[in-house]
Protein backbone atom coordinates (compact mmCIF):
# COMPACT_ATOMS: atom_id res chain seq x y z
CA UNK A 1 0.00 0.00 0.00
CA UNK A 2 0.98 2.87 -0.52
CA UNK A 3 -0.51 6.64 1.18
CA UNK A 4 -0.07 10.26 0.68
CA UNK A 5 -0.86 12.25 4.02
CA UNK A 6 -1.83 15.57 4.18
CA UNK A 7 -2.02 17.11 7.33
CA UNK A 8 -5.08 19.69 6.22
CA UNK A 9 -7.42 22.77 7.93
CA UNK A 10 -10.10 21.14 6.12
CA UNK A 11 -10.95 18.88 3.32
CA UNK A 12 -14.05 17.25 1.29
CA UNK A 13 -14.99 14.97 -1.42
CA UNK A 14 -17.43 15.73 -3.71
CA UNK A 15 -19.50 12.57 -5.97
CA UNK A 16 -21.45 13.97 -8.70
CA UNK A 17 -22.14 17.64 -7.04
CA UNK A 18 -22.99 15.82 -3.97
CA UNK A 19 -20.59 16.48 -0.58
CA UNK A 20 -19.73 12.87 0.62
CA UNK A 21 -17.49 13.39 3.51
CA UNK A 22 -16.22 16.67 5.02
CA UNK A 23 -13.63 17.16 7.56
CA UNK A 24 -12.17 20.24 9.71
CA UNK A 25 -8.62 19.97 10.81
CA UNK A 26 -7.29 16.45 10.40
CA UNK A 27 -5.58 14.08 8.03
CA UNK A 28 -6.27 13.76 3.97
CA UNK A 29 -5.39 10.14 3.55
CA UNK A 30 -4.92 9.46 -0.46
CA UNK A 31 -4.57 5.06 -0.39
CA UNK A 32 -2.76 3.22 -3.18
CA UNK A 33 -3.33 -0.92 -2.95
CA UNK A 34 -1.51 -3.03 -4.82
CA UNK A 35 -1.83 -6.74 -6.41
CA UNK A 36 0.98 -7.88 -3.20
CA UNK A 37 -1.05 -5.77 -0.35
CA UNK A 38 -2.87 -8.02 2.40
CA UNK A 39 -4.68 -7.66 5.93
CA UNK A 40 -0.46 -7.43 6.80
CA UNK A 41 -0.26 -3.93 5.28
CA UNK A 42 -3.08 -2.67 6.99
CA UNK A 43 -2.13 -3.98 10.19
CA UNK A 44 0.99 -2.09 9.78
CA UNK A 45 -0.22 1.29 8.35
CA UNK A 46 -3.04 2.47 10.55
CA UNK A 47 -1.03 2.83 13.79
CA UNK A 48 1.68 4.01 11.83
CA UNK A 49 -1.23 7.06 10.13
CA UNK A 50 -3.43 6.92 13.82
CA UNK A 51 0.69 8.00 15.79
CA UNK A 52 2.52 10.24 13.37
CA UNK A 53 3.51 12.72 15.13
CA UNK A 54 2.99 15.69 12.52
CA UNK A 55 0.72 18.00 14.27
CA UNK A 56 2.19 21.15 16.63
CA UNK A 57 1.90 21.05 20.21
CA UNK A 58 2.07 24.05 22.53
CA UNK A 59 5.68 24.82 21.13
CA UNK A 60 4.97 24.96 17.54
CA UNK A 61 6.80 21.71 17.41
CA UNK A 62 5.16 18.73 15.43
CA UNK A 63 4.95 16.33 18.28
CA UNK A 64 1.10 15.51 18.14
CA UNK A 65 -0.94 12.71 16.47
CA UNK A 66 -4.63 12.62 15.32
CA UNK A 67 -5.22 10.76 18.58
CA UNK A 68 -3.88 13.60 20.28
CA UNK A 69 -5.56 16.07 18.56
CA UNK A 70 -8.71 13.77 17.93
CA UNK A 71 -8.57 15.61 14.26
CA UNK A 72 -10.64 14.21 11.40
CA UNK A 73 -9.70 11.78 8.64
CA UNK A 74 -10.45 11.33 4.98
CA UNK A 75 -9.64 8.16 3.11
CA UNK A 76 -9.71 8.18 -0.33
CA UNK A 77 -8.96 5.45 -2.74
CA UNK A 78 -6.04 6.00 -5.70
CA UNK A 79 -5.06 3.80 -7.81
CA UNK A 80 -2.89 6.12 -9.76
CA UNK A 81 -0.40 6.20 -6.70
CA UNK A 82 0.40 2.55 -7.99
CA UNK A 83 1.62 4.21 -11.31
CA UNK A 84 4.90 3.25 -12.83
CA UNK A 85 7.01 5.78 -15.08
CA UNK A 86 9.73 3.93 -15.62
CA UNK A 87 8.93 3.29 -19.40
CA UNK A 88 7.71 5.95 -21.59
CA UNK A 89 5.51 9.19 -20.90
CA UNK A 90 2.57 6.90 -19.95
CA UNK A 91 2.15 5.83 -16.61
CA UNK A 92 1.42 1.97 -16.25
CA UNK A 93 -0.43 0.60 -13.35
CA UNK A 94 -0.64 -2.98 -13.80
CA UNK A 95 0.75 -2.84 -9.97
CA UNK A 96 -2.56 -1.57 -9.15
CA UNK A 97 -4.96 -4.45 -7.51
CA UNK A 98 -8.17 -4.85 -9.39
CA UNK A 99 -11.30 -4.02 -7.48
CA UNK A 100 -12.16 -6.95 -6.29
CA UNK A 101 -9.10 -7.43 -4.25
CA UNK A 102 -8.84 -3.85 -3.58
CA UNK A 103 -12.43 -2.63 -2.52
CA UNK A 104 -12.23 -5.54 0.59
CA UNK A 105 -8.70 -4.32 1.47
CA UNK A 106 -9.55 -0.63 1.33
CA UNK A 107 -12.96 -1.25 3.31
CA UNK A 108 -10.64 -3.06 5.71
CA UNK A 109 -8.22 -0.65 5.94
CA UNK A 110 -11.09 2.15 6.82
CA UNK A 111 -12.59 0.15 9.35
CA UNK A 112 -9.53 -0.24 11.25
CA UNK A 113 -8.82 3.16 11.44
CA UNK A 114 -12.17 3.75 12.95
CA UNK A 115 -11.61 1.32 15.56
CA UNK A 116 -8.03 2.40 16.36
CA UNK A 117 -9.24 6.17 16.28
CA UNK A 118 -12.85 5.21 18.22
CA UNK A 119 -14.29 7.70 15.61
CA UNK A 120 -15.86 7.32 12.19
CA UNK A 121 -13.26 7.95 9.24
CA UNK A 122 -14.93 9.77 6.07
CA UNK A 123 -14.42 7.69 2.54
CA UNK A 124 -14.88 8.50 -1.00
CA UNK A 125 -16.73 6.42 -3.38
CA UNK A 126 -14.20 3.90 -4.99
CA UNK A 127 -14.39 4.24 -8.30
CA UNK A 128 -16.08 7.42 -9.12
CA UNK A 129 -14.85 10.33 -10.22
CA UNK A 130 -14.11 12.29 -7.21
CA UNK A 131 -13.28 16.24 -6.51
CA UNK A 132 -11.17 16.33 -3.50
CA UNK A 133 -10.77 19.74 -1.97
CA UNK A 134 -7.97 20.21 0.59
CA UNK A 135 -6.70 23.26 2.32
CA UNK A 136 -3.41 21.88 3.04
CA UNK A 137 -1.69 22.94 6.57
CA UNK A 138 1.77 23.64 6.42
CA UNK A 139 2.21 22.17 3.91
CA UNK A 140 2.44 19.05 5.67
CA UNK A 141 2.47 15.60 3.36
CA UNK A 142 4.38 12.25 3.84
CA UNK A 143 4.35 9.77 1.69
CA UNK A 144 4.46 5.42 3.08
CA UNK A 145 4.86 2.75 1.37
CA UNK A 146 4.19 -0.35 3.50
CA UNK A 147 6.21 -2.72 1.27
CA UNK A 148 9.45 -0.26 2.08
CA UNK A 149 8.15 0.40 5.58
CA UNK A 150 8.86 4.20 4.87
């Protein structure tokens, strides 16, 4: 798996003109799976999201997590963060699982953070074509990949 964090003020994502999760400050979590990812990665990846230390405590230094801060979170399914460029100007993304192995494992994956956060975790829609709006704070974003464990 592989996620882009964005430590944000606020974020949404929009289905078809319709709002279908909205957050204040919290995380933006954009979720890559792969044709290799299992029930392993997630295990693995939500404490690692739930702990990271990248909000600012009373010092302005980023020592706080979204259980600290008890923040929102956003999970969106992307495939394109599977892409390869390594050949050519066209990305390839035969990494990328197919969604039958990849709605189950993203589903997973949201329903453990909501039980290692205790709080309900917004989605998007897998599949559609999503606007996701971000205001992003910082800028703050890390990128993990769970088969690197960085």
């Amino acid at each position: 798996m592989r996620a882009v964090i964005q430590r944000v003020r606020e974020a949404s994502v929009t289905v078809e003109g319709e709002v279908v999760s909205r957050i204040g400050p919290g995380l933006l979590v954009l979720l890559g799976i792969e044709i290799a990812d299992s029930g392993e990665d997630i295990d693995w990846l939500v404490p690692k999201i739930g702990n990271l230390r990248i909000f600012n405590d009373d010092k302005g230094v980023m020592n706080r997590s979204l259980l600290d801060t008890g923040g929102g979170l956003i999970v969106v399914s992307q495939f394109t963060l599977m892409a390869s460029t390594k050949k050519g100007n066209r990305p390839s993304y035969i990494r990328a699982a197919r969604p039958e192995t990849a709605v189950p494992l993203y589903e997973a994956f949201v329903d453990n953070m909501e039980d290692f956060l205790k709080k309900e975790v917004g989605t998007g829609v897998f599949g559609a074509d999503m606007k996701v709006a971000l205001l992003n704070d910082g800028p703050v974003t890390i990128w993990i990949d769970t088969k690197n464990r960085e």
